[in-house]
Protein backbone atom coordinates (compact mmCIF):
# COMPACT_ATOMS: atom_id res chain seq x y z
CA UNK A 1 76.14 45.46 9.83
CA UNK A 2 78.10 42.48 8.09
CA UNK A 3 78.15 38.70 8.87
CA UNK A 4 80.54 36.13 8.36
CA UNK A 5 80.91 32.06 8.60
CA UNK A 6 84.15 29.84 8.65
CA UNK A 7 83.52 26.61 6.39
CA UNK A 8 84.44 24.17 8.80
CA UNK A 9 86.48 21.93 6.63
CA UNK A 10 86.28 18.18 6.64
CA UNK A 11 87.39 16.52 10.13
CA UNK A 12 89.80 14.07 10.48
CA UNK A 13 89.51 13.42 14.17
CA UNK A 14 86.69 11.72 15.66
CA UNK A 15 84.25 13.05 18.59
CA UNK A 16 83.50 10.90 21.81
CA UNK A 17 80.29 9.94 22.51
CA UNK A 18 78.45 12.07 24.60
CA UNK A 19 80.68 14.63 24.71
CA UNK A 20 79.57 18.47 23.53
CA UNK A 21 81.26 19.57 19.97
CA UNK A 22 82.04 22.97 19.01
CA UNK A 23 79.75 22.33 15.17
CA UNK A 24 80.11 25.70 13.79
CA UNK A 25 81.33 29.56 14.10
CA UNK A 26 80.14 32.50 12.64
CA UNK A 27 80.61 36.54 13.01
CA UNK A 28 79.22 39.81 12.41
CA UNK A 29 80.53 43.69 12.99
CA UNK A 30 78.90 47.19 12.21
CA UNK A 31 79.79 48.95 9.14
CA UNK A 32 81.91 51.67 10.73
CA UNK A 33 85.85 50.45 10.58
CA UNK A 34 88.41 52.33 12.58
CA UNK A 35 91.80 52.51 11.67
CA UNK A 36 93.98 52.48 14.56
CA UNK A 37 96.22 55.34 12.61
CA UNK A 38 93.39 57.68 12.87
CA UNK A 39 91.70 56.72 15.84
CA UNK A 40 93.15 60.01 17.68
CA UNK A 41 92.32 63.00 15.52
CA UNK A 42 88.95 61.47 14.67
CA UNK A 43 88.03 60.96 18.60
CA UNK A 44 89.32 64.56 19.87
CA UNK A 45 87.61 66.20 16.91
CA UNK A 46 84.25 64.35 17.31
CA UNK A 47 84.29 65.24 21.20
CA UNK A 48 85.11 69.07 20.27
CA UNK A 49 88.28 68.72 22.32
CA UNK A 50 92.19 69.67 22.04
CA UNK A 51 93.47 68.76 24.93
CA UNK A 52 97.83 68.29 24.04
CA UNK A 53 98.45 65.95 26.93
CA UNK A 54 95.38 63.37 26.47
CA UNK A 55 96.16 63.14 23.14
CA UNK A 56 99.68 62.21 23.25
CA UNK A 57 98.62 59.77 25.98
CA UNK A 58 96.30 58.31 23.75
CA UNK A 59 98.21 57.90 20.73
CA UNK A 60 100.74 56.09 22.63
CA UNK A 61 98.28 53.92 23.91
CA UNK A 62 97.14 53.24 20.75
CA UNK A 63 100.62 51.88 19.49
CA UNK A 64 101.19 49.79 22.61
CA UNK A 65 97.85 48.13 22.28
CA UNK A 66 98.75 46.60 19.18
CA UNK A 67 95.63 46.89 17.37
CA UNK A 68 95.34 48.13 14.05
CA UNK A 69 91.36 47.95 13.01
CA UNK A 70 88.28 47.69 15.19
CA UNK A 71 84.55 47.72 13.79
CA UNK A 72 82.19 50.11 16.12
CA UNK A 73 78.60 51.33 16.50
CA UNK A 74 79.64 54.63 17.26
CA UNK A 75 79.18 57.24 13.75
CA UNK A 76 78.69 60.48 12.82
CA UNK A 77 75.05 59.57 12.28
CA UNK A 78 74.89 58.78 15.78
CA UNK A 79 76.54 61.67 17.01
CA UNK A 80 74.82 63.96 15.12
CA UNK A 81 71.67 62.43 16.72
CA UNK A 82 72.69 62.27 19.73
CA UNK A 83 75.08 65.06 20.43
CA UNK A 84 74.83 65.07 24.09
CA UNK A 85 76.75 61.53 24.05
CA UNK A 86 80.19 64.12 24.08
CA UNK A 87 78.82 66.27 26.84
CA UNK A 88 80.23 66.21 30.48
CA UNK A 89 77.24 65.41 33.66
CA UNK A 90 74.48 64.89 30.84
CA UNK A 91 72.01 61.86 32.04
CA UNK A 92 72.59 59.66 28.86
CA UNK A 93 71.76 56.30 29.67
CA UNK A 94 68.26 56.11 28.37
CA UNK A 95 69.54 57.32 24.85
CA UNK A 96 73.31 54.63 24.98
CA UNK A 97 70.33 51.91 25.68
CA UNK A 98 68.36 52.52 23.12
CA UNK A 99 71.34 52.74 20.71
CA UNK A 100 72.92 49.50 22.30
CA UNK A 101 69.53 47.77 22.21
CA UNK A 102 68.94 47.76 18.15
CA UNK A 103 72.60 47.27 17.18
CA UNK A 104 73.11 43.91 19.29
CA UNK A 105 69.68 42.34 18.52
CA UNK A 106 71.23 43.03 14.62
CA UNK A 107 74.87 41.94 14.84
CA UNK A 108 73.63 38.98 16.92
CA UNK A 109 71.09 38.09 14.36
CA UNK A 110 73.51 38.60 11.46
CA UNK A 111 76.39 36.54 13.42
CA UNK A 112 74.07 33.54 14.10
CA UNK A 113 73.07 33.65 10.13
CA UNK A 114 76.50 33.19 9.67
CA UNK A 115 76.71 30.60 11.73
CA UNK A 116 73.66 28.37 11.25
CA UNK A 117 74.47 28.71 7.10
CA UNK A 118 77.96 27.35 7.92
CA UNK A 119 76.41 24.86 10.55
CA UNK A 120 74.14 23.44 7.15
CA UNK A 121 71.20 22.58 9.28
CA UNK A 122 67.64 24.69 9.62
CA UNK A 123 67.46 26.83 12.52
CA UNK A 124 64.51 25.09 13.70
CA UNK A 125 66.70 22.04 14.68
CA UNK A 126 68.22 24.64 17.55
CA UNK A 127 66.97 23.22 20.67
CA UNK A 128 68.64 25.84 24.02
CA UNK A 129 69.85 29.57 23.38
CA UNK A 130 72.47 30.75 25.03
CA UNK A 131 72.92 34.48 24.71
CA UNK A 132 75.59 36.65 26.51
CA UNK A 133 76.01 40.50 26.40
CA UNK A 134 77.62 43.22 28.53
CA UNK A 135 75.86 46.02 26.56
CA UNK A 136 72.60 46.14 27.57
CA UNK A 137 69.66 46.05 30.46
CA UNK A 138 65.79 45.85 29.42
CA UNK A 139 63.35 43.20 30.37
CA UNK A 140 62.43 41.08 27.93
CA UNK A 141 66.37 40.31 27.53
CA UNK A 142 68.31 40.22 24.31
CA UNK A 143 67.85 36.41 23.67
CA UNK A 144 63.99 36.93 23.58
CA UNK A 145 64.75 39.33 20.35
CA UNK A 146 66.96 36.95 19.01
CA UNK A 147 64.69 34.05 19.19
CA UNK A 148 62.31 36.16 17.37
CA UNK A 149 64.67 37.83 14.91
CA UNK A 150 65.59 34.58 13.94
CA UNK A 151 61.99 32.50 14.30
CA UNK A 152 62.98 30.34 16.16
CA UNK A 153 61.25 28.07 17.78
CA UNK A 154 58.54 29.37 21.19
CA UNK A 155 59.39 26.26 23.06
CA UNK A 156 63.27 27.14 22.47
CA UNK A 157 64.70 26.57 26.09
CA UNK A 158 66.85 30.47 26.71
CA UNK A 159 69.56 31.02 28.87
CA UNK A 160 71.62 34.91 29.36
CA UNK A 161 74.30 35.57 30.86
CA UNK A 162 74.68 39.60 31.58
CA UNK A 163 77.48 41.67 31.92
CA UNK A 164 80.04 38.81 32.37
CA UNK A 165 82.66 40.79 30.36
CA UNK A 166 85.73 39.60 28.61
CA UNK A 167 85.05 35.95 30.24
CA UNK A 168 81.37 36.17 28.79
CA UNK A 169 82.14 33.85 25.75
CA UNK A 170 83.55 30.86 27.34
CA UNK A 171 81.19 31.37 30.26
CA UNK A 172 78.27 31.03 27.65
CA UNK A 173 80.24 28.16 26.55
CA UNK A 174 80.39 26.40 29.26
CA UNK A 175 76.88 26.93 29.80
CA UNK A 176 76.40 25.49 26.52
CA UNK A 177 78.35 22.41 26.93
CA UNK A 178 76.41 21.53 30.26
CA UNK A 179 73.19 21.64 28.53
CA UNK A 180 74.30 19.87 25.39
CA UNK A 181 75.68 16.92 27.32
CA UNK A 182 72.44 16.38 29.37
CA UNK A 183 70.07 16.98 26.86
CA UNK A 184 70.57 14.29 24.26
CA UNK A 185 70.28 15.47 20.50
CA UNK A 186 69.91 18.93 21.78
CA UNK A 187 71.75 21.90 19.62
CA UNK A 188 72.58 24.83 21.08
CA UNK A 189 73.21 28.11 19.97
CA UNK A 190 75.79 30.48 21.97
CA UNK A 191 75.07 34.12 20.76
CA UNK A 192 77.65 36.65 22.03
CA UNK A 193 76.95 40.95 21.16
CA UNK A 194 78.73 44.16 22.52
CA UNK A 195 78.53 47.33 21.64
CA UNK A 196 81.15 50.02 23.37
CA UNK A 197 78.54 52.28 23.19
CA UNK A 198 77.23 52.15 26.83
CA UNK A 199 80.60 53.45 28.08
CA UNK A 200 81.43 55.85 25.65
CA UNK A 201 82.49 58.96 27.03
CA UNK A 202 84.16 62.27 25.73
CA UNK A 203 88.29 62.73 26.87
CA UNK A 204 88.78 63.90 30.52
CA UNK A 205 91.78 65.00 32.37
CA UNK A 206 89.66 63.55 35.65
CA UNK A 207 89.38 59.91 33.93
CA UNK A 208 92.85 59.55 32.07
CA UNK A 209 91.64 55.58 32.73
CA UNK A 210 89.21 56.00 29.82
CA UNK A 211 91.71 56.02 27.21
CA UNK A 212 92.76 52.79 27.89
CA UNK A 213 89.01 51.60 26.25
CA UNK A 214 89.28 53.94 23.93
CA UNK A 215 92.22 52.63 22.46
CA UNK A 216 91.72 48.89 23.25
CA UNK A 217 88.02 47.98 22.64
CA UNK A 218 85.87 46.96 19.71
CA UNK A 219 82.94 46.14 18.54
CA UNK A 220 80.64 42.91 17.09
CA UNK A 221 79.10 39.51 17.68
CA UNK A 222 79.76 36.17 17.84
CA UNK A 223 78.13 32.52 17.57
CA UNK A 224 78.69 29.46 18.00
CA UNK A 225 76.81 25.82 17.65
CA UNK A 226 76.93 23.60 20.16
CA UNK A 227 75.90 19.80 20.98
CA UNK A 228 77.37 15.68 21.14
CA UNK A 229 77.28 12.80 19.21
CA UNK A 230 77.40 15.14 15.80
CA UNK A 231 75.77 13.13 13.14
CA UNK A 232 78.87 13.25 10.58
CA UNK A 233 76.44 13.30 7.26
CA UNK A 234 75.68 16.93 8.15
CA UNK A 235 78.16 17.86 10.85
CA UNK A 236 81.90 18.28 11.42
CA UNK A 237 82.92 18.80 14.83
CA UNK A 238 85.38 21.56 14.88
CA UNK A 239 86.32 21.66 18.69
CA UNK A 240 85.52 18.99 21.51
CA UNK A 241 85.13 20.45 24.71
CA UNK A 242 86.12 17.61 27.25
CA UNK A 243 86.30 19.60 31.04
CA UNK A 244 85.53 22.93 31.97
CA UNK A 245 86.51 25.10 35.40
CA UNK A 246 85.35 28.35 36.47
CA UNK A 247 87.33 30.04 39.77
CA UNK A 248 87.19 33.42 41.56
CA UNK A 249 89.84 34.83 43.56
CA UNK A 250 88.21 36.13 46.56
CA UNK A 251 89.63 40.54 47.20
CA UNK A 252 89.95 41.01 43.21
CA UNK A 253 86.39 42.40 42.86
CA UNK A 254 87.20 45.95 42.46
CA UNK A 255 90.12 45.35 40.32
CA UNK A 256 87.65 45.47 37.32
CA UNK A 257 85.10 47.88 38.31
CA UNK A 258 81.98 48.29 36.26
CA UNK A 259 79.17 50.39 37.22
CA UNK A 260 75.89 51.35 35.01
CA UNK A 261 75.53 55.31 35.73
CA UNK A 262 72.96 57.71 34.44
CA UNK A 263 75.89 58.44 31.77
CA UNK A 264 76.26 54.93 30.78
CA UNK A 265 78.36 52.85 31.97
CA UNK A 266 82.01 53.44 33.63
CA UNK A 267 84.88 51.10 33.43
CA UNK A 268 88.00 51.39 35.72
CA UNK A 269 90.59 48.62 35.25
CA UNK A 270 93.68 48.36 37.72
CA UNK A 271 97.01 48.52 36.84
CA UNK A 272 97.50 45.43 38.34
CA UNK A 273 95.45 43.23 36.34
CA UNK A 274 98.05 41.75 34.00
CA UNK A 275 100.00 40.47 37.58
CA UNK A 276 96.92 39.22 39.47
CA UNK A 277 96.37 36.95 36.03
CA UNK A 278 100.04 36.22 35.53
CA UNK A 279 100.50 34.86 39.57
CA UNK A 280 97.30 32.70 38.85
CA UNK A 281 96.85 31.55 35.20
CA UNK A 282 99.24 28.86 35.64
CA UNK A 283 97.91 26.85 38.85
CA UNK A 284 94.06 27.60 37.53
CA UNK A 285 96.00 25.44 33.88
CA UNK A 286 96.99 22.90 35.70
CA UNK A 287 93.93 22.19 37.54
CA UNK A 288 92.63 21.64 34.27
CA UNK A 289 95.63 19.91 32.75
CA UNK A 290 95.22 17.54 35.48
CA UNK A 291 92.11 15.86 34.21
CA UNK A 292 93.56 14.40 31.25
CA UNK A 293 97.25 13.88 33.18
CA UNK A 294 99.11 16.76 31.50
CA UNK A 295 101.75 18.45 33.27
CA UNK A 296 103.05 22.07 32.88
CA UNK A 297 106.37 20.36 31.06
CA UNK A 298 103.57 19.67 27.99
CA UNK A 299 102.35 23.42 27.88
CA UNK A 300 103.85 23.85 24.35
CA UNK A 301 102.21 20.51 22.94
CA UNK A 302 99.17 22.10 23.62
CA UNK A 303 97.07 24.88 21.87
CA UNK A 304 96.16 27.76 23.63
CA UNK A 305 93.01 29.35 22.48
CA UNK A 306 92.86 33.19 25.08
CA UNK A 307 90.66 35.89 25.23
CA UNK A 308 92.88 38.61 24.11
CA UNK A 309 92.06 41.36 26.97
CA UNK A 310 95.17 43.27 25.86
CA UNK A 311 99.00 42.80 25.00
CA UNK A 312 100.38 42.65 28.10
CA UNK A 313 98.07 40.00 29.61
CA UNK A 314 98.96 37.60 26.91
CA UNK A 315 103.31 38.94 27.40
CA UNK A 316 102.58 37.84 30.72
CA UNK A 317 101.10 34.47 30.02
CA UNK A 318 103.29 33.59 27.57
CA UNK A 319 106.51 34.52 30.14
CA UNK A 320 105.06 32.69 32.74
CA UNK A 321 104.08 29.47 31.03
CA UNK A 322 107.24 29.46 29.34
CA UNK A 323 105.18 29.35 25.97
CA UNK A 324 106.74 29.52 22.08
CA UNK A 325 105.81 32.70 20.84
CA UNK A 326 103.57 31.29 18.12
CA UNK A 327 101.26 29.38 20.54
CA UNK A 328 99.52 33.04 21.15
CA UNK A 329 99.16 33.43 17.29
CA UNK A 330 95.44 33.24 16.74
CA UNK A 331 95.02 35.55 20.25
CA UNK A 332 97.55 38.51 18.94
CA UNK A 333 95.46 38.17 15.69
CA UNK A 334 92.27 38.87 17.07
CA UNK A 335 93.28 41.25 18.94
CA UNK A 336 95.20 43.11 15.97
CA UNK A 337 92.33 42.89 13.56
CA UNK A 338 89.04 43.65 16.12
CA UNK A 339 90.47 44.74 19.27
CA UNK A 340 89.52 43.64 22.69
CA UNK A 341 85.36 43.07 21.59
CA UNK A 342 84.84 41.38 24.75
CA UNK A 343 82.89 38.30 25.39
CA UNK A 344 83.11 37.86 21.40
CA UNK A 345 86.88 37.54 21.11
CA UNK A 346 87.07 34.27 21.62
CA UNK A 347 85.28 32.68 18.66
CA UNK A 348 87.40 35.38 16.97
CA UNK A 349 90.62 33.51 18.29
CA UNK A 350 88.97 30.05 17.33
CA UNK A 351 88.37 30.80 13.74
CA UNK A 352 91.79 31.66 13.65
CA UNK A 353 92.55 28.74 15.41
CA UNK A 354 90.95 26.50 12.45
CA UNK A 355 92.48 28.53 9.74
CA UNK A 356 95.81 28.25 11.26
CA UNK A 357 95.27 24.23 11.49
CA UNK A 358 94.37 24.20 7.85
CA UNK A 359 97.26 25.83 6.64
CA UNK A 360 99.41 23.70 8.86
CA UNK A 361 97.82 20.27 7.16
CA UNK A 362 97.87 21.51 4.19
CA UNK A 363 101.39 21.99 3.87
CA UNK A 364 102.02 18.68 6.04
CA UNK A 365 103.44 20.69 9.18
CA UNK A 366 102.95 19.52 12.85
CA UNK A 367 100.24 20.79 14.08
CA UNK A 368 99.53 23.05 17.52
CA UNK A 369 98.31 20.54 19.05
CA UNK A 370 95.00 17.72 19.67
CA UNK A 371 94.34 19.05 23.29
CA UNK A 372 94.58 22.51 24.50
CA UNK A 373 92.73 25.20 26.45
CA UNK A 374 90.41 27.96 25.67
CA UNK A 375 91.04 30.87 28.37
CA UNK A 376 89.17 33.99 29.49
CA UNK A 377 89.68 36.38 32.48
CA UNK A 378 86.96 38.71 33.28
CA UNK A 379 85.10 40.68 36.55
CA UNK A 380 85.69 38.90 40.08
CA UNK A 381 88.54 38.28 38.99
CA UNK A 382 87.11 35.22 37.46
CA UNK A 383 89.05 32.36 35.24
CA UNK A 384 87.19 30.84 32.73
CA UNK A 385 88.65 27.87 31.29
CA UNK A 386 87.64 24.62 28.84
CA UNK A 387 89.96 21.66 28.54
CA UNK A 388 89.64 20.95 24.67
CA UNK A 389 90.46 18.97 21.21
CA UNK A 390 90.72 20.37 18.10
CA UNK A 391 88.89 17.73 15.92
CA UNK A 392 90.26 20.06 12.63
CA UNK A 393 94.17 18.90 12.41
């Protein structure tokens, strides 16, 4: 595994009171990097398959996906251990758990390092965990191990959120936010780890469908620290998260269709997934943009920090809301460099986010944007969305 911080950089822009602060990022992958050039060959010869017409659907896949490097679990090592992970009808889900269950305790240990070494403060002053995964199912839950693998604290107050999906991360933020703002000098940390190993299957002319993760989906962890009033001798506020709204739109539950199996896990998303989000993204923005008197005239003044969940939901967006191309920067990035890694995208995006402000101030350009919103779209189908400043321009 590998970790990775952002050094926050010295904020300009001041917090309100009381309000919960984005304080710090961090990130960590596996070892194994996949190069989108030889995703195909590798994945057909690993699953002892030669099948003409899956993989020319999968290598086209693979170029309209846009992404060019993912980190995964998935390795020869594993394979070789577990060679009934590429075998058709095998009951597999005790041995994908176990698997899953090791490598998100470590990447979401390793990502919180990160983070709490960028953040400059002990772990012990981490008050609430947050912890969100989609790649796992035991009892004691995954935050229990991270408390421990990091010592925290017994009396830390834990929260997890399972199997959100793609709108995991700002779900866990959200969650975070609420407790930060009514728990005064509270710090939270928001620990995010996925593994695509619970729904790895070999190629099948019966699930065409499973290409699409195949091609799209990554690997990794992220973390975040949360809390108000940031005491600016040891903090700088990256993010201030002013309002956040969560909706459901009520006949879209099958449209993203996940169901844990005795083979793992098995993902079916609908074709029309990309329209469902483009008819709705814009009224659920302006419900937000509302709060703070926006109107959808202002969408380019704005920043637009969005889960990634594949080209052609952001093409969509970006048609719809009329945005410049460059306001989905940091999102095409992510996507691009770690693929669709599911509830941990987003911090992904927002470390972009920062860097991108950065460059922008240092060369004196006009920024993105002070307010903006940080989007997600996962199972229900369910909107995620936080009305936020960037405290970094």
């Amino acid at each position: 595994m590998g970790s990775e911080g952002i050094a926050p950089g010295d904020s300009t822009m001041k917090a309100n009171a009381g309000r919960a602060t984005i304080l710090a990022l961090g990130k960590a992958f596996p070892h194994q990097l996949v190069m989108q050039d030889y995703l195909v060959e590798g994945y057909f010869r690993d699953n002892n398959c030669d099948d003409p017409d899956l993989k020319e659907k999968l290598a086209r896949l693979c170029k309209t996906t846009t992404v060019k490097t993912r980190y995964v679990v998935m390795s020869d090592e594993v394979l070789k251990r577990y060679p009934e992970l590429t075998l058709e009808g095998i009951p597999t889900v005790k041995q994908r758990l176990d698997i899953c269950h090791d490598a998100v305790t470590q990447m979401a240990i390793e990502a919180s390092h990160a983070c709490i070494k960028n953040w400059g403060r002990p772990a012990s002053d981490i008050t609430h965990l947050v912890y969100v995964s989609s790649s796992e199912a035991r009892l004691p839950g995954g935050d229990l191990y991270l408390a421990r693998g990091l010592e925290l604290s017994p009396r830390t107050k834990r929260v997890m959120l399972y199997f959100s999906g793609c709108s995991g991360g700002v779900a866990g933020l959200r969650v975070a936010k609420d407790i930060a703002e009514n728990n005064p000098l509270s710090r939270v940390l928001l620990a995010t780890s996925e593994t695509t190993i619970i729904g790895y299957k070999p190629p099948s002319a019966h699930r065409p469908y499973d290409l699409v993760g195949v091609a799209l989906f990554g690997d990794g962890a992220g973390a975040m620290i949360i809390g108000s009033d940031p005491e600016l001798v040891s903090e700088n506020p990256l993010f201030e998260l002013h309002t956040a709204l969560q909706e459901f739109l009520p006949g879209t539950e099958k449209t993203i269709d996940g169901r844990l199996t005795e083979e793992g896990i098995s993902f079916k998303l609908a074709r029309e997934l990309p329209q469902i989000i483009e008819d709705n993204v814009e009224g659920f923005c302006e419900r937000l943009m509302d709060v703070v008197g926006f109107d959808k005239k202002e969408y380019n003044k704005m920043f637009w920090a969005v889960h990634p969940g594949g080209p052609a939901i952001l093409n969509r967006m970006e048609k719809r809301l009329d945005l410049f191309p460059e306001k989905l920067d940091a999102s095409r990035r992510a996507l691009m460099d770690y693929g669709n890694a599911s509830s941990n995208t987003i911090v992904y995006v927002l470390e972009y986010m920062i860097e991108e402000s950065k460059k922008k101030k240092k060369k004196k350009e006009q920024s993105n944007g002070e307010w903006g919103l940080i989007l997600a779209f996962g199972p229900g189908i369910t909107f995620e969305g936080i009305l936020a400043r960037n405290l970094t321009i």
